[in-house]
N, C-alpha and C. Protein backbone atom coordinates (compact mmCIF):
# COMPACT_ATOMS: atom_id res chain seq x y z
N UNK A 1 11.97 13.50 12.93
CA UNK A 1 12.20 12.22 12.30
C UNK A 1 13.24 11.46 13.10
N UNK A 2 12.93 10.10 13.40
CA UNK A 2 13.74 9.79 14.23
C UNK A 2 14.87 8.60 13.26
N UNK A 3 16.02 7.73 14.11
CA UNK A 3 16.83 6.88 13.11
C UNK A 3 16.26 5.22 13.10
N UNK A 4 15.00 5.46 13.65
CA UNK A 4 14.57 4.20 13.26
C UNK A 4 14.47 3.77 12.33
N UNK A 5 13.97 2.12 11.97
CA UNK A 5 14.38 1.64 10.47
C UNK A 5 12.84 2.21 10.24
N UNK A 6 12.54 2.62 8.97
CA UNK A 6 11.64 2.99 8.41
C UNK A 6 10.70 1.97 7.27
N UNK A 7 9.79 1.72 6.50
CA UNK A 7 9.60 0.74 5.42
C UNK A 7 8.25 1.52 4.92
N UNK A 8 8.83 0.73 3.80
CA UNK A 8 7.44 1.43 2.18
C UNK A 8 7.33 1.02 1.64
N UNK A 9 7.10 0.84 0.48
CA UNK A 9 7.26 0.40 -1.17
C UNK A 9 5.87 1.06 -2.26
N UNK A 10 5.75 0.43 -3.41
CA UNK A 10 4.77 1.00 -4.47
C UNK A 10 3.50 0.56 -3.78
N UNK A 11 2.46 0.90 -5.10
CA UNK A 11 1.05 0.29 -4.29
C UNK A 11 0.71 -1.26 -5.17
N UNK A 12 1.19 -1.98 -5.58
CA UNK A 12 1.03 -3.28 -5.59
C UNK A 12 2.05 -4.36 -4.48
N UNK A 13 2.83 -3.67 -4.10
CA UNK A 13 4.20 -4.60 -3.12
C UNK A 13 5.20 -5.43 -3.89
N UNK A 14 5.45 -4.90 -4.98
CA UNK A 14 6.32 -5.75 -5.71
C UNK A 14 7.82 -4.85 -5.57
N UNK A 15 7.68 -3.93 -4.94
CA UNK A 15 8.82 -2.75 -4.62
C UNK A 15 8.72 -2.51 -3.42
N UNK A 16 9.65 -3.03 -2.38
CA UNK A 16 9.71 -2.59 -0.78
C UNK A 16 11.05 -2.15 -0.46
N UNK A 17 11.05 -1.52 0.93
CA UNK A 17 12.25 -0.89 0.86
C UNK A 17 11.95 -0.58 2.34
N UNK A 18 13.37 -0.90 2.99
CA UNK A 18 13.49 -0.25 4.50
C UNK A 18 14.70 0.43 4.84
N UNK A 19 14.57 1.74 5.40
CA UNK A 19 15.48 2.95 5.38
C UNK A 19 16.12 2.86 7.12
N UNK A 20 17.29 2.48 6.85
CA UNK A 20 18.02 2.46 8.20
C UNK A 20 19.26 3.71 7.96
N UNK A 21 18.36 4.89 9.28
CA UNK A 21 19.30 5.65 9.52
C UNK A 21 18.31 6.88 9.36
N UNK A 22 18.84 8.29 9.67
CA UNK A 22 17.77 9.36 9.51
C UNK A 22 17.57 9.93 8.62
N UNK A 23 16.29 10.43 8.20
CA UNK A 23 16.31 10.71 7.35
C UNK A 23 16.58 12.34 6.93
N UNK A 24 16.44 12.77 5.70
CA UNK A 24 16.90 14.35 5.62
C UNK A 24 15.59 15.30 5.70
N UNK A 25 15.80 16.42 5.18
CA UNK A 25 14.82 17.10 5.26
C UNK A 25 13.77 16.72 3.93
N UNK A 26 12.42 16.72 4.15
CA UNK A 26 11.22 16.60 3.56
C UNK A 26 10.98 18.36 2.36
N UNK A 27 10.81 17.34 1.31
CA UNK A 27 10.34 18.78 0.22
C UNK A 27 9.36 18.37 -0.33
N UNK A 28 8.80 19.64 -1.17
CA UNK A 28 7.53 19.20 -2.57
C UNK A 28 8.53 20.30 -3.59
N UNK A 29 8.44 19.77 -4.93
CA UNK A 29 9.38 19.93 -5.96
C UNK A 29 8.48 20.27 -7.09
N UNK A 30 8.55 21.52 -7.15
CA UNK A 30 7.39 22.09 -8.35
C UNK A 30 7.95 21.96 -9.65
N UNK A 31 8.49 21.71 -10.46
CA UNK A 31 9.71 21.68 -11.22
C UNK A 31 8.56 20.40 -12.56
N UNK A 32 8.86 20.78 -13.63
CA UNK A 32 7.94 20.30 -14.72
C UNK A 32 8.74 19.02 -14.62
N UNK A 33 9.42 18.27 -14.43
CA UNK A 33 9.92 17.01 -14.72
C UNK A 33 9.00 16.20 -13.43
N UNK A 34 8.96 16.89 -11.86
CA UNK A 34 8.32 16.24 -11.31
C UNK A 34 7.16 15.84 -11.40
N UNK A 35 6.51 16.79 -11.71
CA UNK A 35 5.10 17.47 -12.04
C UNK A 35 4.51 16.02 -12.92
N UNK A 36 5.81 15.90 -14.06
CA UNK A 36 5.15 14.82 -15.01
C UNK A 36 5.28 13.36 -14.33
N UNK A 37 6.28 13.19 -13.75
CA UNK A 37 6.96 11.86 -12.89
C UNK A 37 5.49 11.47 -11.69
N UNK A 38 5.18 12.58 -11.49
CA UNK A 38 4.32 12.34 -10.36
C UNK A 38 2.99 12.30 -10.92
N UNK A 39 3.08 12.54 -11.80
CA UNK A 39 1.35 12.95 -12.38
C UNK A 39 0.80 14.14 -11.58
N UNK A 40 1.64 14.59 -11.13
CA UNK A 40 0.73 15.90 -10.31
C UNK A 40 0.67 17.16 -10.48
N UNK A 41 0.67 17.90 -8.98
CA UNK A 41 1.03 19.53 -8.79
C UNK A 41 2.23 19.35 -8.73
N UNK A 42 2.69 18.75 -7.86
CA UNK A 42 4.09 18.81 -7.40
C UNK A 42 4.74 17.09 -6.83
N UNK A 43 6.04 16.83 -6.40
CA UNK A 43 6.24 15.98 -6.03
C UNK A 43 7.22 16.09 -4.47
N UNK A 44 6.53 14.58 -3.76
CA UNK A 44 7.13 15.10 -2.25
C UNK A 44 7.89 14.08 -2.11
N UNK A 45 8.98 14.51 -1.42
CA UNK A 45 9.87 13.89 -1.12
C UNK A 45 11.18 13.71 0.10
N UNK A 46 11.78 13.13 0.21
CA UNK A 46 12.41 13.46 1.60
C UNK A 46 13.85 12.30 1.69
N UNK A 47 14.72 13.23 1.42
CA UNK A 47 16.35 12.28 1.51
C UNK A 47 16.60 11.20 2.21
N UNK A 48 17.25 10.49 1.61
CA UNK A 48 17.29 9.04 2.14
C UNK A 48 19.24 8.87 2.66
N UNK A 49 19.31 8.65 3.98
CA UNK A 49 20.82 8.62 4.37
C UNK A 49 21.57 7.76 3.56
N UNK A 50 22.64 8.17 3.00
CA UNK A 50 23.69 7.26 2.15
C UNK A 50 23.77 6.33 2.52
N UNK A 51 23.61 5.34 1.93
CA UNK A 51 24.16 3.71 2.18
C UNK A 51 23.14 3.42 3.38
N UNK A 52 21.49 4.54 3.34
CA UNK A 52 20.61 3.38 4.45
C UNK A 52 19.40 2.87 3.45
N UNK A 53 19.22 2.85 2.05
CA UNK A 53 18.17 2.03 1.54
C UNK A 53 18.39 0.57 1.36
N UNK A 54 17.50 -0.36 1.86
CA UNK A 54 17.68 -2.16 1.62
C UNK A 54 16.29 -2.17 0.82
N UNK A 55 16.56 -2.29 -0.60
CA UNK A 55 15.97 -2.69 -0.99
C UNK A 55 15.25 -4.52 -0.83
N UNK A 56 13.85 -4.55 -0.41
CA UNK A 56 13.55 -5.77 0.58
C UNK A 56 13.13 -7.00 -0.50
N UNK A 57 12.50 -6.30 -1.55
CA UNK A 57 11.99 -6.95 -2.70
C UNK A 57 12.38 -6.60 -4.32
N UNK A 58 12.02 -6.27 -5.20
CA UNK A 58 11.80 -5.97 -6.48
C UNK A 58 12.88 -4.45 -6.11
N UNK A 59 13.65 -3.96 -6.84
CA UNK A 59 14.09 -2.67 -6.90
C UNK A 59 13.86 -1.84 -7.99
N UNK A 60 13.23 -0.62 -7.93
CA UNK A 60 12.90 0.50 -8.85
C UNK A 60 13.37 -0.19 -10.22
N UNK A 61 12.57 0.51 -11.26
CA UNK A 61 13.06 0.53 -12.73
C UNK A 61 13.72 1.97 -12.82
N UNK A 62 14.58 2.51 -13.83
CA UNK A 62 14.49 3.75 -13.68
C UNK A 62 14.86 4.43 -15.14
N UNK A 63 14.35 5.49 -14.80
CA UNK A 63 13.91 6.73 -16.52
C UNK A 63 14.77 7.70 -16.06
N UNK A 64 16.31 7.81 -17.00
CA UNK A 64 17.00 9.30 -17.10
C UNK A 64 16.47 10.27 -17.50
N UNK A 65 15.95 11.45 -16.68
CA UNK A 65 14.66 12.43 -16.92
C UNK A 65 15.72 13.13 -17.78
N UNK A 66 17.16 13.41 -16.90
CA UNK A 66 17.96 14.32 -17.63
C UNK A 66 19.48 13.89 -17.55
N UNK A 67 20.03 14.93 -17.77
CA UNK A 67 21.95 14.71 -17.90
C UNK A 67 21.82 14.01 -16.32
N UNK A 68 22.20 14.30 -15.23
CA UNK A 68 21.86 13.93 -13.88
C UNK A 68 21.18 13.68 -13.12
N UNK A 69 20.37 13.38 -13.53
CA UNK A 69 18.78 12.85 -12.74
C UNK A 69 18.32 11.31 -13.48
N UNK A 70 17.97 10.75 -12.28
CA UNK A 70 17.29 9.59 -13.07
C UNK A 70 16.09 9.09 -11.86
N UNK A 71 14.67 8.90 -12.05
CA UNK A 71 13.60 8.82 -11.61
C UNK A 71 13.00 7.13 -11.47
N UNK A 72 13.18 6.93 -9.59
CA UNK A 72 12.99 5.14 -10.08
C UNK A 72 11.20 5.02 -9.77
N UNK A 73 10.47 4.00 -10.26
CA UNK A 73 9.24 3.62 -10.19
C UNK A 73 9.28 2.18 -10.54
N UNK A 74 7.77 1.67 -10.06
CA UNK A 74 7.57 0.24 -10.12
C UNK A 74 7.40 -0.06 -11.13
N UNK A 75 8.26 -1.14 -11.98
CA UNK A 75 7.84 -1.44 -13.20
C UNK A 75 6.50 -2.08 -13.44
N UNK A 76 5.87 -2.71 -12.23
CA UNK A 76 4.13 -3.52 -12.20
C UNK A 76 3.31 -2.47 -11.89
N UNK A 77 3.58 -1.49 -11.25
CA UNK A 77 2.17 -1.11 -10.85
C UNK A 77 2.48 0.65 -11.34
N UNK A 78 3.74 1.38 -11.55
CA UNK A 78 3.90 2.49 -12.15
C UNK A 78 4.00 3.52 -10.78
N UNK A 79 4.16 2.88 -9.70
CA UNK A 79 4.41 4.02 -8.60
C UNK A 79 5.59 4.78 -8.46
N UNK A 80 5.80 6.16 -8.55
CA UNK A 80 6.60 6.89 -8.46
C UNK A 80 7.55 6.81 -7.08
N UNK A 81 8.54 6.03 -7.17
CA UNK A 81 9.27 5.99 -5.80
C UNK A 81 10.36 6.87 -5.01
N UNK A 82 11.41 7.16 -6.37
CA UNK A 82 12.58 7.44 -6.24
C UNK A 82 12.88 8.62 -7.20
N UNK A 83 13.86 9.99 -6.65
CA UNK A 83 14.47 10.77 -7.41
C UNK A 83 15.91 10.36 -6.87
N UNK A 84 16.73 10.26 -7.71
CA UNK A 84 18.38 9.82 -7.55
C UNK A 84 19.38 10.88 -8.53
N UNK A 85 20.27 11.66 -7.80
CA UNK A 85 21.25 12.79 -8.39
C UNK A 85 22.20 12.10 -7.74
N UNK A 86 23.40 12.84 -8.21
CA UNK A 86 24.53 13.11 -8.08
C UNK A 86 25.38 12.89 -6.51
N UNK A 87 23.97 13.87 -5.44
CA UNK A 87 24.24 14.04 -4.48
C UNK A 87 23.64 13.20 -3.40
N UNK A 88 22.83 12.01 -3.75
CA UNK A 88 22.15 10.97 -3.25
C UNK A 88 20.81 10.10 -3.79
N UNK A 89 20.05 10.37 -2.70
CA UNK A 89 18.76 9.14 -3.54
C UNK A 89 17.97 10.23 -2.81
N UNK A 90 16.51 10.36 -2.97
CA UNK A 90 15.10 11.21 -2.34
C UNK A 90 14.37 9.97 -2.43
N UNK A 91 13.28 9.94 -1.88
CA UNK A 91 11.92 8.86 -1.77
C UNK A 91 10.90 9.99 -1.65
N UNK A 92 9.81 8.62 -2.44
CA UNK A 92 8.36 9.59 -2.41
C UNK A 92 8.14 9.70 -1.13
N UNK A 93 7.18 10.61 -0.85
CA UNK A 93 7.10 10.69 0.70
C UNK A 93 5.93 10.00 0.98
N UNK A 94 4.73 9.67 -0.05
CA UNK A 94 3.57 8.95 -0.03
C UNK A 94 4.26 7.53 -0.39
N UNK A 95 5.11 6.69 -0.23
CA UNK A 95 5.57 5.50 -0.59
C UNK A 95 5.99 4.55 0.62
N UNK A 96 5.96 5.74 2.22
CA UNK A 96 6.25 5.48 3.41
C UNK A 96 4.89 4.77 4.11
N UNK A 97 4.99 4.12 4.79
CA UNK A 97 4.10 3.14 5.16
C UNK A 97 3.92 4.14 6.37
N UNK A 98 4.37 4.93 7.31
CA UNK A 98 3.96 6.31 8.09
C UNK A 98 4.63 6.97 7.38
N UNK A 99 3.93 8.49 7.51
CA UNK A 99 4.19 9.47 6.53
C UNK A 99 4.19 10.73 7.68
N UNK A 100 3.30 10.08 8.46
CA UNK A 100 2.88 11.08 10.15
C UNK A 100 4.10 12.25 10.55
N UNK A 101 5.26 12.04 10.19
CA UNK A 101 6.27 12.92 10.35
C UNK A 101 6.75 13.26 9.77
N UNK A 102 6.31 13.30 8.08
CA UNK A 102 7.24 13.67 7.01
C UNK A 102 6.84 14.73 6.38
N UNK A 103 5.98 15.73 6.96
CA UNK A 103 5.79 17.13 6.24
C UNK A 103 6.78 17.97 5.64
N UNK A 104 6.53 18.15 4.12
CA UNK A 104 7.09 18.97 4.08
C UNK A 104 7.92 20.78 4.63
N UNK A 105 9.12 20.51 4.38
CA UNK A 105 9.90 22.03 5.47
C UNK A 105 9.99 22.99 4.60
N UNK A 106 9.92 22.39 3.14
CA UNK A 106 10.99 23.40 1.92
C UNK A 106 10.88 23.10 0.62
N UNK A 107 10.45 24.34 -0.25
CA UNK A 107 9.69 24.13 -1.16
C UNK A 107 10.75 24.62 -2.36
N UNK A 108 10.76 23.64 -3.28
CA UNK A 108 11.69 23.90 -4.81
C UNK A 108 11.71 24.01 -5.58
N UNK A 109 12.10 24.63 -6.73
CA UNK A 109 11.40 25.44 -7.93
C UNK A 109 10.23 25.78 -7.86
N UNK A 110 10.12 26.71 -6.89
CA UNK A 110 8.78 27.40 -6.52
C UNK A 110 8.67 28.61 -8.21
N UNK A 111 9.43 29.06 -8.55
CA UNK A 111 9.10 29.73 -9.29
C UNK A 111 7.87 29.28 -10.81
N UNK A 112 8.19 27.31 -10.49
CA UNK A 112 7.85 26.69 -12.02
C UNK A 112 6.08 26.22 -11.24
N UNK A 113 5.52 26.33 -9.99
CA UNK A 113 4.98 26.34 -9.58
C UNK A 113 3.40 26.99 -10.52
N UNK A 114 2.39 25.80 -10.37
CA UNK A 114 1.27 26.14 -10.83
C UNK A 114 0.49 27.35 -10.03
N UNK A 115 -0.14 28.05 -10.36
CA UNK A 115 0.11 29.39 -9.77
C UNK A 115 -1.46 28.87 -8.85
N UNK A 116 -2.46 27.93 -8.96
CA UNK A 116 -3.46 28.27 -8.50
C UNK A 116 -3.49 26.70 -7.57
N UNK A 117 -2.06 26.31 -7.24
CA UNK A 117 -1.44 25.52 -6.14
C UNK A 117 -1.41 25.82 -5.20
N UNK A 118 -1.92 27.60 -4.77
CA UNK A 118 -1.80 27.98 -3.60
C UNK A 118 -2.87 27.94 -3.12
N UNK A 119 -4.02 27.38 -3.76
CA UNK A 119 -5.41 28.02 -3.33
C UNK A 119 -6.12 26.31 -3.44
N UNK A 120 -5.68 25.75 -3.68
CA UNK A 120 -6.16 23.74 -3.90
C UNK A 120 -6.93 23.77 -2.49
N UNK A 121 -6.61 23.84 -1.36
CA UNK A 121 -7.40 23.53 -0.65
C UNK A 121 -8.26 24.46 0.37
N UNK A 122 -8.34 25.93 -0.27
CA UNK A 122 -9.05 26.52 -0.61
C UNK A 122 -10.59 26.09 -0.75
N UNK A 123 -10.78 25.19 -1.72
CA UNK A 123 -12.12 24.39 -2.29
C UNK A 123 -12.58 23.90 -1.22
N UNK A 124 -13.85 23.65 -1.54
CA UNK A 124 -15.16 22.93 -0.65
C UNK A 124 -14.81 21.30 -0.36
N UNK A 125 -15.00 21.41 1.01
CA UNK A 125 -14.83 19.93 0.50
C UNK A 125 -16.14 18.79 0.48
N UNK A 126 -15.82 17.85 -0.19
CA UNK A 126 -17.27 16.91 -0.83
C UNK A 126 -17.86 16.55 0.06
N UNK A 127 -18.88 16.75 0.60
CA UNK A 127 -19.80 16.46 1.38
C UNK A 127 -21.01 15.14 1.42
N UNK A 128 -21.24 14.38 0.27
CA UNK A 128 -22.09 13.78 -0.16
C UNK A 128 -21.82 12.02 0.56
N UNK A 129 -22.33 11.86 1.48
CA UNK A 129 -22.16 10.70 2.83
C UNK A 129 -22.39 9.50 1.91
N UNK A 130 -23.30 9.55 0.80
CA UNK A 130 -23.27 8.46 -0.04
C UNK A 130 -22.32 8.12 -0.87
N UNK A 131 -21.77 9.26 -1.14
CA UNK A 131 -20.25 8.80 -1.88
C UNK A 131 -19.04 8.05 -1.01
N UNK A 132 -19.32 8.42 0.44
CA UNK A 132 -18.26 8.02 1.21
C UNK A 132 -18.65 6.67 1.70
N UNK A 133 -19.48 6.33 2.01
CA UNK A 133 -20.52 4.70 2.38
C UNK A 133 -19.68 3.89 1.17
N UNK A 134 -20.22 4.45 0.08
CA UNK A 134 -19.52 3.55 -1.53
C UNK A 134 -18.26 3.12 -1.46
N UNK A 135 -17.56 4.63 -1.20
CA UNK A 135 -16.05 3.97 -1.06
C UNK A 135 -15.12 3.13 -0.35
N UNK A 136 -16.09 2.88 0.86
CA UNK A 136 -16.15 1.97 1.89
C UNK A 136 -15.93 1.06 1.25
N UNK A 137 -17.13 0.45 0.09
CA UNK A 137 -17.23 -0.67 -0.12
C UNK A 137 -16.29 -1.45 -1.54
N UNK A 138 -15.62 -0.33 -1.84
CA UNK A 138 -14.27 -1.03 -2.28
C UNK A 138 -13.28 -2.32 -2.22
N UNK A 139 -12.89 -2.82 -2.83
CA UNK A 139 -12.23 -4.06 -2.51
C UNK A 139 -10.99 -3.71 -3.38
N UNK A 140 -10.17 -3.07 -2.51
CA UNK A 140 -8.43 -2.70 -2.66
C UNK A 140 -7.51 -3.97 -3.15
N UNK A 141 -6.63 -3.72 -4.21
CA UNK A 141 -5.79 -4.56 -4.22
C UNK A 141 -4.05 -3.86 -4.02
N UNK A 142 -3.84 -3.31 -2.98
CA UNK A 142 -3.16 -2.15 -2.94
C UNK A 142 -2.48 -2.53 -1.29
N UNK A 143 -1.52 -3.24 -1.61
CA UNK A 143 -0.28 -3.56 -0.97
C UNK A 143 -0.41 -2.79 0.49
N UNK A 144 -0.91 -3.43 1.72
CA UNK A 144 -1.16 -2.51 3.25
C UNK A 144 0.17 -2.06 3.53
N UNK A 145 -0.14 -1.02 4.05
CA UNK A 145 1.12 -0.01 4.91
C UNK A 145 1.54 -0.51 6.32
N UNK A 146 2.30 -1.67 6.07
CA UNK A 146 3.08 -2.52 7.15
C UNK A 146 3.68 -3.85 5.67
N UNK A 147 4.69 -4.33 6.88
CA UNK A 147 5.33 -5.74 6.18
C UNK A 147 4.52 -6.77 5.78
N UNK A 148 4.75 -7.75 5.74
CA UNK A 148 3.92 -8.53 5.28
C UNK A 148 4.86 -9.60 4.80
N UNK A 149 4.29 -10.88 5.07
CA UNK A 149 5.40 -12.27 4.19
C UNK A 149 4.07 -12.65 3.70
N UNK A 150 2.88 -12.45 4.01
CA UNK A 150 1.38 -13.15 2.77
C UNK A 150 1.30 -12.34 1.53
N UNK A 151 2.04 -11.52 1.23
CA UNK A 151 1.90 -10.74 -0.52
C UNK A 151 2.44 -11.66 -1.20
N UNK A 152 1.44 -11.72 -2.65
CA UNK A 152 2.34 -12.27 -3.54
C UNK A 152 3.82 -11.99 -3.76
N UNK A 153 5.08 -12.84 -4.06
CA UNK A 153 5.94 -12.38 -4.76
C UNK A 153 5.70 -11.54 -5.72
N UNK A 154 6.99 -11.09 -6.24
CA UNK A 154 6.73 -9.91 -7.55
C UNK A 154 6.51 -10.59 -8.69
N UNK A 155 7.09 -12.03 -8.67
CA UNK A 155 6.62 -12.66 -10.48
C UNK A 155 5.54 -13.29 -10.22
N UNK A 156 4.72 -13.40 -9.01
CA UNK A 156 3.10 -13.97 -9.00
C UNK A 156 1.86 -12.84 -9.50
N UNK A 157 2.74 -11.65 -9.72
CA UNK A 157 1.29 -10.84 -10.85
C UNK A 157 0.84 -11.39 -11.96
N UNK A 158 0.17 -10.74 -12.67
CA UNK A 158 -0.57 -11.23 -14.04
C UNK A 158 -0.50 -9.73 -14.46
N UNK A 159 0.21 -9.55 -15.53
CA UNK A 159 0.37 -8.69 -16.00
C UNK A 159 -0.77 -8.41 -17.20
């Protein structure tokens, strides 16, 4: 990971953010609070250097999961952005506009870990060329992975 400025935000663009300075080490966080925060298996993430987030647009809403934790996301579109403790800020690691270098190194509360998380990609994968033609033909409203000054502002949604 290098100390270049970095940039991301949610998937509508009403939450952007550019990270000046390096970043820390990359995790996935098995831990039932993430699990729910993320809607997932797990949640990935990767430390953000003190005093390098600029928030560019809209800044996180945020939900005290617990005594010391508080979890930021987009209040428009519900994207999971931010874990924030005591000891700094984390970012989603899918919220990075490149992600190409952010594999996870180190895995946490492995013990709270869904047990058949080890075997996910394991499975077949979907083969059916007509399903993939279809999805082609999608029409995304989902904020591109680069800057941009043509996105709506954040109060030009329709909620």
């Amino acid at each position: 990971m290098t100390d270049a400025v970095r940039t991301g935000g949610c998937q509508c663009g009403a939450v952007r953010f550019r990270i000046h300075g390096k970043l820390g080490r990359p995790s996935i966080c098995h831990c039932r609070m993430c699990q729910k925060q993320f809607g997932s298996f797990f949640s990935a993430l990767v430390t953000a250097p003190k005093d390098g987030v600029e928030w560019t647009r809209d800044e996180p809403s945020y939900f005290q999961s617990s005594v010391n934790i508080d979890r930021g996301f987009c209040r428009k579109c519900g994207t999971p952005l931010t874990y924030r403790h005591p000891g700094g800020l984390e970012i989603a690691i899918g919220t990075f506009d490149d992600r190409s270098d952010l594999a996870p190194q180190i895995q946490v509360n492995y013990a709270s870990r869904l047990a058949w998380v080890e075997t996910i990609f394991d499975q077949p994968v979907h083969q059916d060329p007509d399903y993939y033609a279809r999805q082609e033909q999608i029409i995304s409203f989902q904020h591109p992975d680069h800057e941009t000054d043509q996105w709506p502002a954040p109060g030009d949604w329709k909620s």
